[in-house]
PDB file of N, CA and C in Angstrom:
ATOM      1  N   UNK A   1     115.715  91.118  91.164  1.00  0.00           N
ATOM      2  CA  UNK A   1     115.890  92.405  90.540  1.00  0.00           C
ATOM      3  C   UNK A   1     117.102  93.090  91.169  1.00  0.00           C
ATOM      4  N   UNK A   2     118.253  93.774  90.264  1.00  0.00           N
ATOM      5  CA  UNK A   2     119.130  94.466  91.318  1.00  0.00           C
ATOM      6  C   UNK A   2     118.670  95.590  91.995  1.00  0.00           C
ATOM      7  N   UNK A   3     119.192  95.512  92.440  1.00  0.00           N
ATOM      8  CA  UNK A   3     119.216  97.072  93.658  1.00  0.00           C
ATOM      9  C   UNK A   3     119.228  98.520  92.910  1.00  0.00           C
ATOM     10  N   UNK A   4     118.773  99.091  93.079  1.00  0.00           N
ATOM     11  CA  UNK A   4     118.507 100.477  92.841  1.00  0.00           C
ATOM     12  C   UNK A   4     117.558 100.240  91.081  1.00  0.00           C
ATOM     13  N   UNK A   5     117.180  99.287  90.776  1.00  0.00           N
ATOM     14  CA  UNK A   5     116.026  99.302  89.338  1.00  0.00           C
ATOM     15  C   UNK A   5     114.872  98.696  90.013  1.00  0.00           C
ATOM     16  N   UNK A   6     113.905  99.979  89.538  1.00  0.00           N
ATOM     17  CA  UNK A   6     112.771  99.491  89.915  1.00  0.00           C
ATOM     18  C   UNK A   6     112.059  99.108  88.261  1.00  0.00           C
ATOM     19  N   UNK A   7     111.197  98.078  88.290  1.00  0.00           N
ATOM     20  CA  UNK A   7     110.542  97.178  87.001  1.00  0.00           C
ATOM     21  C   UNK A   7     108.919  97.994  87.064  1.00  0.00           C
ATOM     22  N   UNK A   8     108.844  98.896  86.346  1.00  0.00           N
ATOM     23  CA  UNK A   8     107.256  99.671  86.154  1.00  0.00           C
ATOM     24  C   UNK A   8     106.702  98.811  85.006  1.00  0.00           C
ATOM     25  N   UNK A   9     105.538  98.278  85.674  1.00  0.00           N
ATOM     26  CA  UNK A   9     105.101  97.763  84.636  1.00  0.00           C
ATOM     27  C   UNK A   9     104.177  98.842  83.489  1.00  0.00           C
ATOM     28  N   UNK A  10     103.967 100.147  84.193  1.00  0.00           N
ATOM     29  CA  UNK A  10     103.280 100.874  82.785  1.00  0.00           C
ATOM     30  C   UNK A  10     103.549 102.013  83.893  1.00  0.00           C
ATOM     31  N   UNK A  11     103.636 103.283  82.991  1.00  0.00           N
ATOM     32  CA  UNK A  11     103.334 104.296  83.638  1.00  0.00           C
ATOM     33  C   UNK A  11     102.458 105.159  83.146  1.00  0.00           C
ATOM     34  N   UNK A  12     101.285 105.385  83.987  1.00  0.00           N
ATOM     35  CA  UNK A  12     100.444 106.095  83.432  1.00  0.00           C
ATOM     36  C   UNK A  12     100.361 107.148  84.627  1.00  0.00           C
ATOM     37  N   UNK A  13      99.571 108.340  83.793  1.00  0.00           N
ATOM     38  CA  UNK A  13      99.039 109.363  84.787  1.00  0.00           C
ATOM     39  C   UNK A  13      97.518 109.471  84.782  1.00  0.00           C
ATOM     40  N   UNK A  14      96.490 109.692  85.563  1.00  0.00           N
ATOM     41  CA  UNK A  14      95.715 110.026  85.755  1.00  0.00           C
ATOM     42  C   UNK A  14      94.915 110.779  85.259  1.00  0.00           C
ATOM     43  N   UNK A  15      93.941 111.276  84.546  1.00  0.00           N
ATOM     44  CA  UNK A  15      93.487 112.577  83.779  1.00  0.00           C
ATOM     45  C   UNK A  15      93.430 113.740  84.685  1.00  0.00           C
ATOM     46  N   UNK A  16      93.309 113.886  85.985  1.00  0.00           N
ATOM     47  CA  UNK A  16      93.685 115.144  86.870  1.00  0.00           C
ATOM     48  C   UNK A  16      94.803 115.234  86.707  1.00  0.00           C
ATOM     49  N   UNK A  17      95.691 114.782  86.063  1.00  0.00           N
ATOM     50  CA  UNK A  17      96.841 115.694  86.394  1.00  0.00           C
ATOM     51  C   UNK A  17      98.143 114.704  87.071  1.00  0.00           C
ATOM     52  N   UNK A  18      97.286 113.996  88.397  1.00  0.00           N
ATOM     53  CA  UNK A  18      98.546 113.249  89.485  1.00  0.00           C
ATOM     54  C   UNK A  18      98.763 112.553  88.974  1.00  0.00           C
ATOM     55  N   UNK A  19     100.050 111.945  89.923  1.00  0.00           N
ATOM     56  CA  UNK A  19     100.465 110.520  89.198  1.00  0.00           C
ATOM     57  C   UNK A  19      99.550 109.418  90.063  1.00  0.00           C
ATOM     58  N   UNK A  20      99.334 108.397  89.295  1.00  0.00           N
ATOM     59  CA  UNK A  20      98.587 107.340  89.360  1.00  0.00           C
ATOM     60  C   UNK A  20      99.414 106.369  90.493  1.00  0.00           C
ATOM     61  N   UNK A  21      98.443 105.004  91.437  1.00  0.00           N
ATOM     62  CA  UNK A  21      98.884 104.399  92.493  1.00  0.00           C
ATOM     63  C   UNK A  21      99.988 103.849  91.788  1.00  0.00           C
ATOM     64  N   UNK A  22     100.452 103.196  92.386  1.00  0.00           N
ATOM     65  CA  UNK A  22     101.425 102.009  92.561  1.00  0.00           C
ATOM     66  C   UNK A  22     100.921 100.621  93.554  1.00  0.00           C
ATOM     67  N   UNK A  23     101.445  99.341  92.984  1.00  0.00           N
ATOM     68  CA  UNK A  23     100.394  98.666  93.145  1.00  0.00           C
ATOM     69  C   UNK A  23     102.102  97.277  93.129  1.00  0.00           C
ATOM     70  N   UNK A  24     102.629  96.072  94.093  1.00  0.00           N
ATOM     71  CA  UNK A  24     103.217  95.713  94.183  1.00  0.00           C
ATOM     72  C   UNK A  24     101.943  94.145  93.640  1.00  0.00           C
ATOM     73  N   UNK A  25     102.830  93.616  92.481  1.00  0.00           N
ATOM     74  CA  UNK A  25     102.156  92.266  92.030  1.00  0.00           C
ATOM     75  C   UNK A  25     102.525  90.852  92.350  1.00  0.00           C
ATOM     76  N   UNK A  26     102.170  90.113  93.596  1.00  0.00           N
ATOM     77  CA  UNK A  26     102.796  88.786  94.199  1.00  0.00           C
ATOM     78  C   UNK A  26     102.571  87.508  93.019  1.00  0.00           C
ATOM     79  N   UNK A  27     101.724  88.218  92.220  1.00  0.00           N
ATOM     80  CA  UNK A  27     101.753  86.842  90.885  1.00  0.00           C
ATOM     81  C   UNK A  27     102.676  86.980  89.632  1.00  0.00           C
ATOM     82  N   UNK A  28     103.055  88.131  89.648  1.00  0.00           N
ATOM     83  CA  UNK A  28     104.259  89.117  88.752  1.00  0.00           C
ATOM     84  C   UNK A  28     105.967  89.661  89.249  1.00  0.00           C
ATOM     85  N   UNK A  29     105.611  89.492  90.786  1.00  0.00           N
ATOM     86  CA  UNK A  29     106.848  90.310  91.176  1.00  0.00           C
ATOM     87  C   UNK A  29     106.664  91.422  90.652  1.00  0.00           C
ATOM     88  N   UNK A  30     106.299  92.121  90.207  1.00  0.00           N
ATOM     89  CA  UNK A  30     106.883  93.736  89.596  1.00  0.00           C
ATOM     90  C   UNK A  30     105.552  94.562  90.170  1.00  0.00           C
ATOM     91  N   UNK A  31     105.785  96.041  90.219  1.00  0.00           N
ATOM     92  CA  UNK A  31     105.293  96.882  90.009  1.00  0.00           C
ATOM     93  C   UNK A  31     104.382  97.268  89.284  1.00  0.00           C
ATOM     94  N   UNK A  32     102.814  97.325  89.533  1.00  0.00           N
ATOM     95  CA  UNK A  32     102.133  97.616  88.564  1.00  0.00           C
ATOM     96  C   UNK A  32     101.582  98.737  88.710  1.00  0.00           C
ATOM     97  N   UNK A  33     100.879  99.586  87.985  1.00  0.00           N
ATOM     98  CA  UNK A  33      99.849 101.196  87.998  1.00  0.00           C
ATOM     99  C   UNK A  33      98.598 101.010  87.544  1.00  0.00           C
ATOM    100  N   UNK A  34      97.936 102.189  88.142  1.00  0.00           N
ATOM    101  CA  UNK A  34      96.200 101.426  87.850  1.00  0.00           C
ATOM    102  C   UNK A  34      95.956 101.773  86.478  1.00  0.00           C
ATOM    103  N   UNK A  35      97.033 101.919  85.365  1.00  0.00           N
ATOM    104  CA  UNK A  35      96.422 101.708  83.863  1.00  0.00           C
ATOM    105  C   UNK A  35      96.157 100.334  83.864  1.00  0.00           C
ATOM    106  N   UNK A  36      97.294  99.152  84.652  1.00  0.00           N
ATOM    107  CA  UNK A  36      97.389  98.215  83.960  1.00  0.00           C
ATOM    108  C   UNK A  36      97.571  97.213  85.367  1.00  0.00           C
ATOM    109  N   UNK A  37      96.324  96.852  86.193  1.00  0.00           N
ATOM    110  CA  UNK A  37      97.051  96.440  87.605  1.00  0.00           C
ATOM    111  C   UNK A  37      96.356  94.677  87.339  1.00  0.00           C
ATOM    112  N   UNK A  38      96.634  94.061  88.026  1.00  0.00           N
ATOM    113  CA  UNK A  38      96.313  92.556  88.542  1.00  0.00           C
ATOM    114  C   UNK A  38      95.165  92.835  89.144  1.00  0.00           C
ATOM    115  N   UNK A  39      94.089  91.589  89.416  1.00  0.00           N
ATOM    116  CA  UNK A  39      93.389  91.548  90.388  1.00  0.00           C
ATOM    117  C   UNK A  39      93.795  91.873  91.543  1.00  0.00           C
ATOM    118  N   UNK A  40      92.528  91.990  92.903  1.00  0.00           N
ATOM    119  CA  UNK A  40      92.944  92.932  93.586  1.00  0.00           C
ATOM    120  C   UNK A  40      93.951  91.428  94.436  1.00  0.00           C
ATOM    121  N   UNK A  41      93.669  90.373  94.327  1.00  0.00           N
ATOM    122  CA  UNK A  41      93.683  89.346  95.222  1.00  0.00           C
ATOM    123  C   UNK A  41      94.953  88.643  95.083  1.00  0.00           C
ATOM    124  N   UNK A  42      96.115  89.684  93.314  1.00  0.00           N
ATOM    125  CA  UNK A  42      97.243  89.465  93.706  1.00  0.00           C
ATOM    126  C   UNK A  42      98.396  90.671  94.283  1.00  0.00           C
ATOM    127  N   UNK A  43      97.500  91.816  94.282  1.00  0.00           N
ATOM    128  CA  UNK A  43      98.467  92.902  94.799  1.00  0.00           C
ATOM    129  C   UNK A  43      98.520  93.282  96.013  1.00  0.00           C
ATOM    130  N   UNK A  44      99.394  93.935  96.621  1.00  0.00           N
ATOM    131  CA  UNK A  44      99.639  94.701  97.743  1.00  0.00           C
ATOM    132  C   UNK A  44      99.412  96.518  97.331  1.00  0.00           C
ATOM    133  N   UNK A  45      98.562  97.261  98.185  1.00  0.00           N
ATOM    134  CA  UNK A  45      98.403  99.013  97.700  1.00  0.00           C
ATOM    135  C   UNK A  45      97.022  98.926  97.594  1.00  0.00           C
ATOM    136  N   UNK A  46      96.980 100.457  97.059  1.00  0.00           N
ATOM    137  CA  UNK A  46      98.291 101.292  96.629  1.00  0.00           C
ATOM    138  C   UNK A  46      99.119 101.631  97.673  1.00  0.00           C
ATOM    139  N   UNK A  47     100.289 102.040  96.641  1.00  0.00           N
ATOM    140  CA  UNK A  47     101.214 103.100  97.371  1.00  0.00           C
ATOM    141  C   UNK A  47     101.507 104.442  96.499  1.00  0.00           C
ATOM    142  N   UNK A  48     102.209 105.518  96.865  1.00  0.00           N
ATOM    143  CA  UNK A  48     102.060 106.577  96.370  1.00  0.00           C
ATOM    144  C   UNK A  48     103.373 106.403  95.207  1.00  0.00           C
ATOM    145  N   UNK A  49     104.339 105.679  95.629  1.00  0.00           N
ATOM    146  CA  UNK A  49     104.920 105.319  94.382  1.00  0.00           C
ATOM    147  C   UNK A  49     105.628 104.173  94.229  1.00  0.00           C
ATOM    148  N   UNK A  50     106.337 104.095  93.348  1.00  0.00           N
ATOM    149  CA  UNK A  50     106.565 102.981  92.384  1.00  0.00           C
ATOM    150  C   UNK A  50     107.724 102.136  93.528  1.00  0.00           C
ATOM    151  N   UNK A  51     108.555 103.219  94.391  1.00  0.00           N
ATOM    152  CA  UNK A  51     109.699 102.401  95.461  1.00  0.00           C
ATOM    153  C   UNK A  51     108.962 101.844  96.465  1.00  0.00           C
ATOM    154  N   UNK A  52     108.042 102.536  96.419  1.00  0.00           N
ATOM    155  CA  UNK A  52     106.884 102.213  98.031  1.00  0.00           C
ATOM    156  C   UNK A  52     106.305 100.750  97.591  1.00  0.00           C
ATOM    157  N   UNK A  53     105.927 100.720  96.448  1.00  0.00           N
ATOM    158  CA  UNK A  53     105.422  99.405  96.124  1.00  0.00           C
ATOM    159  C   UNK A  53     106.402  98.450  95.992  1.00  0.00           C
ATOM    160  N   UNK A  54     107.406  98.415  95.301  1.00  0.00           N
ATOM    161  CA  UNK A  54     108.334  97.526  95.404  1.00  0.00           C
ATOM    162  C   UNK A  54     108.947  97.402  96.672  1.00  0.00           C
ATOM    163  N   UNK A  55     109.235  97.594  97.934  1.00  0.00           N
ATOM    164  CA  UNK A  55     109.401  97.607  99.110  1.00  0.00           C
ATOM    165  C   UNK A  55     108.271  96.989 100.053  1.00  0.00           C
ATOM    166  N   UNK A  56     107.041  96.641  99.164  1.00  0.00           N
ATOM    167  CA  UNK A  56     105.504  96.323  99.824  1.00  0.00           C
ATOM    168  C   UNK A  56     106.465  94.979 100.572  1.00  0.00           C
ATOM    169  N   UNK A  57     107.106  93.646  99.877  1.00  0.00           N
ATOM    170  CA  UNK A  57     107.089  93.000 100.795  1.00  0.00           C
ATOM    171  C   UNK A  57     107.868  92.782 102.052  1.00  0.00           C
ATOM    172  N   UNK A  58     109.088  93.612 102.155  1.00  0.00           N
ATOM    173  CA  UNK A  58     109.383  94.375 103.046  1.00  0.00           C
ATOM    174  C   UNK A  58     108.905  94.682 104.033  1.00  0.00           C
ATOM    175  N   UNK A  59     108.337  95.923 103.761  1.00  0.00           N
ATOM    176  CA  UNK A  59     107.240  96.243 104.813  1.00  0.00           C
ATOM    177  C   UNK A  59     106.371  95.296 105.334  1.00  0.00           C
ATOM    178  N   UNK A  60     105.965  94.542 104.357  1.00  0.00           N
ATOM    179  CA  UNK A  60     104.934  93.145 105.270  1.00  0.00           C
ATOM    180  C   UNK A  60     105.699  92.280 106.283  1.00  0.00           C
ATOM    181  N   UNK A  61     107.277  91.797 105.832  1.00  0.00           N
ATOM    182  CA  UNK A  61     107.871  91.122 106.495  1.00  0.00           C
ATOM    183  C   UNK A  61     108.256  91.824 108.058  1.00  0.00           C
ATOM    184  N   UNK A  62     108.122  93.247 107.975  1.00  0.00           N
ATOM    185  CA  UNK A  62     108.929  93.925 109.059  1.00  0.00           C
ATOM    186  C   UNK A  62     107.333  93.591 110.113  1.00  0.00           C
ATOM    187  N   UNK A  63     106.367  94.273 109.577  1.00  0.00           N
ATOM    188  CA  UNK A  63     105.332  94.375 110.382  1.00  0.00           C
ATOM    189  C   UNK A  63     104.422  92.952 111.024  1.00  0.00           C
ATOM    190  N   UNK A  64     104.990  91.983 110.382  1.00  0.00           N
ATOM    191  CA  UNK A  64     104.726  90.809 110.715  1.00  0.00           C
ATOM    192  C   UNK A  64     105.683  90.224 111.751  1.00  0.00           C
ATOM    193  N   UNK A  65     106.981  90.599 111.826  1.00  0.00           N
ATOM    194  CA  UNK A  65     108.374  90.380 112.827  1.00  0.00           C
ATOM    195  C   UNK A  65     107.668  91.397 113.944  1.00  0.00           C
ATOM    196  N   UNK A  66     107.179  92.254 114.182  1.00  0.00           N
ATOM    197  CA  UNK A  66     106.700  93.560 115.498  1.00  0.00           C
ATOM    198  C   UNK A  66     105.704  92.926 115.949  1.00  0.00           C
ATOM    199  N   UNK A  67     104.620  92.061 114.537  1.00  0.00           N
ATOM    200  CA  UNK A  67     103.242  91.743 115.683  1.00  0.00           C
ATOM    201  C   UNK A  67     103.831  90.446 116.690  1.00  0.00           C
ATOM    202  N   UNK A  68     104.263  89.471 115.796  1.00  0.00           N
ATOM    203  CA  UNK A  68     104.754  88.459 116.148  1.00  0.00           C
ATOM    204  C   UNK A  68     105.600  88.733 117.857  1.00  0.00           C
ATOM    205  N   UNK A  69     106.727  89.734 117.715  1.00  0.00           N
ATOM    206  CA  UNK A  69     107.088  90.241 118.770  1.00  0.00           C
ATOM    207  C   UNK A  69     106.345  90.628 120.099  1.00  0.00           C
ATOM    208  N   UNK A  70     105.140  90.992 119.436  1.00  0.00           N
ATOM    209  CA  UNK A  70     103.792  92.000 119.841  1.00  0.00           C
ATOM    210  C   UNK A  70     103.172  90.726 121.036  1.00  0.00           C
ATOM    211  N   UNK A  71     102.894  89.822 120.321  1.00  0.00           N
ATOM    212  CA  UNK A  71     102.335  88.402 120.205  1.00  0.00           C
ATOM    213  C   UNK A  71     103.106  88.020 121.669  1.00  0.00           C
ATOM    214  N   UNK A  72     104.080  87.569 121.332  1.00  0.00           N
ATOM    215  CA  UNK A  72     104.845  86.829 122.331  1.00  0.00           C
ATOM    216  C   UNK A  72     104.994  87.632 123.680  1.00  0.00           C
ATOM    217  N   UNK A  73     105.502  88.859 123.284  1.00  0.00           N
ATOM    218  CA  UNK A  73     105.457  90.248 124.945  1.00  0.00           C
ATOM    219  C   UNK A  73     103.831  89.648 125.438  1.00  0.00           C
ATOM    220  N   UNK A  74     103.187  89.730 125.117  1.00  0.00           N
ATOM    221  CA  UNK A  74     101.909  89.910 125.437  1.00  0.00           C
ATOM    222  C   UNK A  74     101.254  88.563 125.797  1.00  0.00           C
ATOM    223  N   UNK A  75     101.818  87.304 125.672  1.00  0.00           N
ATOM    224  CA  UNK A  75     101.931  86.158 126.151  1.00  0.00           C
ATOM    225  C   UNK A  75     102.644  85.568 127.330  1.00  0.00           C
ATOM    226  N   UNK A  76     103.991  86.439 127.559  1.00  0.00           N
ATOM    227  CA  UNK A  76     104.668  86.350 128.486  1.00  0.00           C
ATOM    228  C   UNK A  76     104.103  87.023 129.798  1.00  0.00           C
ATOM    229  N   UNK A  77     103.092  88.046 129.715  1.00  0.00           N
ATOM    230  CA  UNK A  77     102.185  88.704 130.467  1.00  0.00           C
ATOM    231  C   UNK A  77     101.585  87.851 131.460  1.00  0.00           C
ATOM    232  N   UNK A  78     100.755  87.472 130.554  1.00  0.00           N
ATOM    233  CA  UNK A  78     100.032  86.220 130.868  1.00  0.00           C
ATOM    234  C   UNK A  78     100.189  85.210 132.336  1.00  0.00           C
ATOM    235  N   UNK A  79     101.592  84.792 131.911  1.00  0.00           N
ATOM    236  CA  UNK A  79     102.253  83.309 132.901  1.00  0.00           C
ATOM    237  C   UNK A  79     102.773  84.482 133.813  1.00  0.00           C
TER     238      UNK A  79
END
């Protein structure tokens, strides 16, 4: 996808009023909302919006590089 387009797969709002999750789809790649989301067992979320979700794997990759980091400091302890 280029840079700066995000791919909504539906946009819906909520009957209160808010806007509805955002929901990142690993069997879709795209962006989905809870009008229209994947099982839970292919998404990442919610998130509060539509960039937050598309950035989901991102964020997984970063926080997986810190534990990993986490991991190893904390091994080196050890010896």
């Amino acid at each position: 996808m280029a840079a700066g387009l995000i791919a909504v797969h539906s946009d819906h709002m909520s009957d209160d009023g808010r806007g509805g999750q955002y929901y990142w789809c690993t069997r879709h790649h795209r962006v989905e909302t809870d009008a229209d989301v994947c099982p839970a067992k292919h998404v990442l979320g919610p998130y509060a919006s539509a960039a937050d979700a598309e950035n989901a794997l991102q964020r997984v990759q970063q926080r997986n590089e810190a534990w990993e980091a986490e991991d190893a400091r904390w091994a080196g302890e050890g010896s």
